[in-house]
N, C-alpha and C. Protein backbone atom coordinates (compact mmCIF):
# COMPACT_ATOMS: atom_id res chain seq x y z
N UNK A 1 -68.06 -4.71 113.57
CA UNK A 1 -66.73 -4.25 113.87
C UNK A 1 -65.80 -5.46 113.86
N UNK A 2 -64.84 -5.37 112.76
CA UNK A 2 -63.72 -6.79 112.91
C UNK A 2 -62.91 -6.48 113.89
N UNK A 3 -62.19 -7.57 114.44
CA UNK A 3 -61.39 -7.97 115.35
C UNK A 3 -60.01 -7.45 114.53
N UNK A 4 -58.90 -7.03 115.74
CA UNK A 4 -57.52 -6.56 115.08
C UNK A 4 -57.28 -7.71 114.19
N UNK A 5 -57.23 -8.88 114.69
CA UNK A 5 -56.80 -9.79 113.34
C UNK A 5 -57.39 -10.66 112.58
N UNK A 6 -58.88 -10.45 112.88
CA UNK A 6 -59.64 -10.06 111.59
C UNK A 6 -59.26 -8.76 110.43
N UNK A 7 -58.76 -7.76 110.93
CA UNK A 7 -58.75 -6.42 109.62
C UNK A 7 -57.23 -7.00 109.67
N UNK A 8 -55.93 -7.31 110.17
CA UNK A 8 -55.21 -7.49 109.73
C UNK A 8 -55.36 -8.54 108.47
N UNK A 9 -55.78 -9.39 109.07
CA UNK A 9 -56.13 -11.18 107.61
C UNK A 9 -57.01 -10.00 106.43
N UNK A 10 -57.67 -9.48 106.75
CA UNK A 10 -58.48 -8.92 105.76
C UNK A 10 -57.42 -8.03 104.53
N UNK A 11 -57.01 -7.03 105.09
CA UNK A 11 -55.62 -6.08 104.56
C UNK A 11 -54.70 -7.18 103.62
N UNK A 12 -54.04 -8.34 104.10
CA UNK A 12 -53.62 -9.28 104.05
C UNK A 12 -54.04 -10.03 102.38
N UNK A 13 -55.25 -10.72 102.43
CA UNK A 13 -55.89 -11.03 101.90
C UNK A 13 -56.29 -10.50 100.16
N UNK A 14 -56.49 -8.91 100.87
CA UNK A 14 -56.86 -7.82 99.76
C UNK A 14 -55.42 -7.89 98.55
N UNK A 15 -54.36 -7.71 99.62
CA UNK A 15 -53.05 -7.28 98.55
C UNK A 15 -52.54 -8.60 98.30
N UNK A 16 -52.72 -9.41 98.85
CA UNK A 16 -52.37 -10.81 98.07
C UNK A 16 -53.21 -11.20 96.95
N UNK A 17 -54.31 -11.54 96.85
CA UNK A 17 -55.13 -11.39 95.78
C UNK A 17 -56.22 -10.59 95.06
N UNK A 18 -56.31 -9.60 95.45
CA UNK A 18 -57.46 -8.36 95.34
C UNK A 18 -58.61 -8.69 95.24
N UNK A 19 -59.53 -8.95 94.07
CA UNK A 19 -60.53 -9.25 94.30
C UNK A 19 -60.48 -11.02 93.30
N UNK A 20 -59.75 -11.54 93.02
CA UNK A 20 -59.67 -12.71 92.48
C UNK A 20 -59.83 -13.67 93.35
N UNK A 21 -60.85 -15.03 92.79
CA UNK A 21 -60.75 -16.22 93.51
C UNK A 21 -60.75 -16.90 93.42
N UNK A 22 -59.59 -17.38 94.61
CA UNK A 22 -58.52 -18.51 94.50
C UNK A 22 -58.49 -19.43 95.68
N UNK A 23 -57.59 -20.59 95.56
CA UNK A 23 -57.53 -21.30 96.65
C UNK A 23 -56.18 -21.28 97.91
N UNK A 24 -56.92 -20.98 99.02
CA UNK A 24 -55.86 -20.57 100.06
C UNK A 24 -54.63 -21.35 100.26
N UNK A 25 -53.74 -20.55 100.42
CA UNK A 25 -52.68 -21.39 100.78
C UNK A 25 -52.49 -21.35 102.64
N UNK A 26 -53.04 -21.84 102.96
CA UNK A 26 -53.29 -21.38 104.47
C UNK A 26 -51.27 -21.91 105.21
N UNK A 27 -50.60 -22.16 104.76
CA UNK A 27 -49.41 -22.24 105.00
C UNK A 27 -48.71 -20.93 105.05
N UNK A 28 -48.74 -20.23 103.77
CA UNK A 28 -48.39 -19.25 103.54
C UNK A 28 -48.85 -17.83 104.73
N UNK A 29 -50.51 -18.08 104.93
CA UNK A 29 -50.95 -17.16 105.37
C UNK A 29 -50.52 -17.31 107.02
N UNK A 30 -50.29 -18.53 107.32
CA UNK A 30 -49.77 -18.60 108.80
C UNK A 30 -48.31 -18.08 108.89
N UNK A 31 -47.26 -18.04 107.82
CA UNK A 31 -46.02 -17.74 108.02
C UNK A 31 -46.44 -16.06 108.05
N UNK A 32 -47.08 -15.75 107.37
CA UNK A 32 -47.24 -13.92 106.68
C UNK A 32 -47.88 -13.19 108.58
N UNK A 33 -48.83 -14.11 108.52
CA UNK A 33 -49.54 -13.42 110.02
C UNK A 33 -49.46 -13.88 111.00
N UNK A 34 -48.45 -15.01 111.42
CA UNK A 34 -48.56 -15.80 112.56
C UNK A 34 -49.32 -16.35 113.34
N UNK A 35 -50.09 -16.01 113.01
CA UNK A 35 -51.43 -17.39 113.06
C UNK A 35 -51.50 -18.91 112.95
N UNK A 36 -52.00 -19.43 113.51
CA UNK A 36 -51.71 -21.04 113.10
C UNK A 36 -53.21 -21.44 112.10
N UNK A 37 -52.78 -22.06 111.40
CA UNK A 37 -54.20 -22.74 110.56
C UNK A 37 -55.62 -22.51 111.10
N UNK A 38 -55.49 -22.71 112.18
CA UNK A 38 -57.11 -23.26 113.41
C UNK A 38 -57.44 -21.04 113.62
N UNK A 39 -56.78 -20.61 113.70
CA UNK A 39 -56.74 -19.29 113.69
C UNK A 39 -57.09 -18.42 112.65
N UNK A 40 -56.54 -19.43 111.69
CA UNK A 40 -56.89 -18.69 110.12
C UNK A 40 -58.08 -18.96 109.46
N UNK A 41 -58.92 -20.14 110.01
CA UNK A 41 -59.98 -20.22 109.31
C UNK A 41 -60.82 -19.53 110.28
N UNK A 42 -60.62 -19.38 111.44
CA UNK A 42 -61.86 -18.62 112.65
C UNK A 42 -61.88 -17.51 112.36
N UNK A 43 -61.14 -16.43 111.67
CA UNK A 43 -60.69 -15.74 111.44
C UNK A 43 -61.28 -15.27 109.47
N UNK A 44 -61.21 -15.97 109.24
CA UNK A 44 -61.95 -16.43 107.63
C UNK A 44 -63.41 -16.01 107.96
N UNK A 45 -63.91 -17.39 108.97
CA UNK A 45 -65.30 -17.52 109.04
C UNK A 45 -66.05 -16.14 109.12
N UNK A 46 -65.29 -15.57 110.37
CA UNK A 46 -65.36 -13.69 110.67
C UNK A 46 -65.76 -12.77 109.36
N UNK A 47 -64.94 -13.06 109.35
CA UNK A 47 -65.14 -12.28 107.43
C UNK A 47 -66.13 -12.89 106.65
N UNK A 48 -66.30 -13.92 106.68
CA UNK A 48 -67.24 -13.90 105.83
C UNK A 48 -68.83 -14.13 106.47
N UNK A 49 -68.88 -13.99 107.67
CA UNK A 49 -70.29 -13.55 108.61
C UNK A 49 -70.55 -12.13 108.18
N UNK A 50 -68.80 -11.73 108.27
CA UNK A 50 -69.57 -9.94 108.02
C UNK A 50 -69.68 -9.29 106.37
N UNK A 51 -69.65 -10.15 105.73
CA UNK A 51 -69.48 -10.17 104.41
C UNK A 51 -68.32 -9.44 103.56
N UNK A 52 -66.84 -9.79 104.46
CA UNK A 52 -66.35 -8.98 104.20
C UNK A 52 -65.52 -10.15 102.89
N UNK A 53 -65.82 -11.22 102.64
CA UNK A 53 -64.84 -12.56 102.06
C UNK A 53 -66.13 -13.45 101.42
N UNK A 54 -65.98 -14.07 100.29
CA UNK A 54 -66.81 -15.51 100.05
C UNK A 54 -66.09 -16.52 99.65
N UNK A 55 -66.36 -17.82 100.57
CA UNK A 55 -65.97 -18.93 100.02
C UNK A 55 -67.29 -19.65 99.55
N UNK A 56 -66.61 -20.17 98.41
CA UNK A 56 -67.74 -20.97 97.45
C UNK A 56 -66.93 -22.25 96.57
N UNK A 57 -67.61 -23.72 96.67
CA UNK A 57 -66.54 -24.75 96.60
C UNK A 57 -65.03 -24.38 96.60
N UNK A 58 -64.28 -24.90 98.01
CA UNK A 58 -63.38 -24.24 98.08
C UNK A 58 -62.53 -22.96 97.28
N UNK A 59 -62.88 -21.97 97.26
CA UNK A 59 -62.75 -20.44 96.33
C UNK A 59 -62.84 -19.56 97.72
N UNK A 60 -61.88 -18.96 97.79
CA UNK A 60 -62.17 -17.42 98.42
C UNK A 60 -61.98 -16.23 98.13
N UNK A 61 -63.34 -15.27 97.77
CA UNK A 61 -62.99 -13.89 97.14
C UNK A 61 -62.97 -12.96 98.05
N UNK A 62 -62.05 -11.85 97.79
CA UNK A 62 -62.26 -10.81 98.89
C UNK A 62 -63.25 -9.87 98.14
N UNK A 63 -64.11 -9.38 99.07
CA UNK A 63 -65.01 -8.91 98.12
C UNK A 63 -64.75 -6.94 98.66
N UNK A 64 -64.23 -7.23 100.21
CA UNK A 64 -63.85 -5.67 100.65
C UNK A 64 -62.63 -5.60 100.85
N UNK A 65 -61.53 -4.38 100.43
CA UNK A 65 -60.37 -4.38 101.25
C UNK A 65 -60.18 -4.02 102.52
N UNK A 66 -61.26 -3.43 102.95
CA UNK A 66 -61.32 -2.22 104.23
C UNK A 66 -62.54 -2.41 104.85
N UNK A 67 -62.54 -2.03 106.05
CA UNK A 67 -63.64 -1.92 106.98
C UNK A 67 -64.34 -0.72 106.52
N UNK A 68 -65.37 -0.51 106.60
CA UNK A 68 -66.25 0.68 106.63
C UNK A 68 -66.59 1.17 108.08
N UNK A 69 -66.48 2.79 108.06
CA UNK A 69 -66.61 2.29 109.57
C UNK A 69 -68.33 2.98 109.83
N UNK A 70 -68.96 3.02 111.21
CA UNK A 70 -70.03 2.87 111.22
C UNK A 70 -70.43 4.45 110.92
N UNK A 71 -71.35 4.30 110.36
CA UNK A 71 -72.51 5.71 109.99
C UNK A 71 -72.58 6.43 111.04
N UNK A 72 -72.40 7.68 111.23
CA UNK A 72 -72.61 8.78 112.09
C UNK A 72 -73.89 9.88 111.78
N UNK A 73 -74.14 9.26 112.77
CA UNK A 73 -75.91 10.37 112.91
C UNK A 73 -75.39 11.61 112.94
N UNK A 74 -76.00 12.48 112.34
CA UNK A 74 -76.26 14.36 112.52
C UNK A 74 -76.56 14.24 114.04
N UNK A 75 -75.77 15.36 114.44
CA UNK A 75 -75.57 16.06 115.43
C UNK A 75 -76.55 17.30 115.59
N UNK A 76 -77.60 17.39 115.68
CA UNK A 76 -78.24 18.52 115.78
C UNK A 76 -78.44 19.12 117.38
N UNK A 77 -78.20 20.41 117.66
CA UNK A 77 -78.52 20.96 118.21
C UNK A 77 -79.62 21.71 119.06
């Protein structure tokens, strides 16, 4: 389950570059979400524990736009 601003950076992320990867402008992303730098990468890291982002020599792809949310068991009676 991401954090509110974890899925906000995520949302964020998606419509700024969709699934292309590129190198952050972490300036930009602190003016867009108010976040400070130190926020934006803790926040990164998040995402990409939950595999929702990959960085690879500095590159970051979004690989989800959206949370999935969790599987719901049958209800049987």
């Amino acid at each position: 389950m991401l954090t509110d601003r974890a899925r906000k950076m995520q949302r964020i992320l998606f419509n700024l570059y969709r699934h292309e990867a590129v190198y952050l402008d972490r300036q930009r992303l602190a003016w867009i979400t108010g976040l400070s730098e130190a926020e934006i990468d803790t926040v990164i890291y998040e995402l990409e524990e939950q595999g929702h982002v990959v960085q690879k020599e500095g590159l970051l792809q979004v690989i989800e736009g959206w949370e999935h949310p969790p599987a719901r068991m049958p209800n049987f009676a």
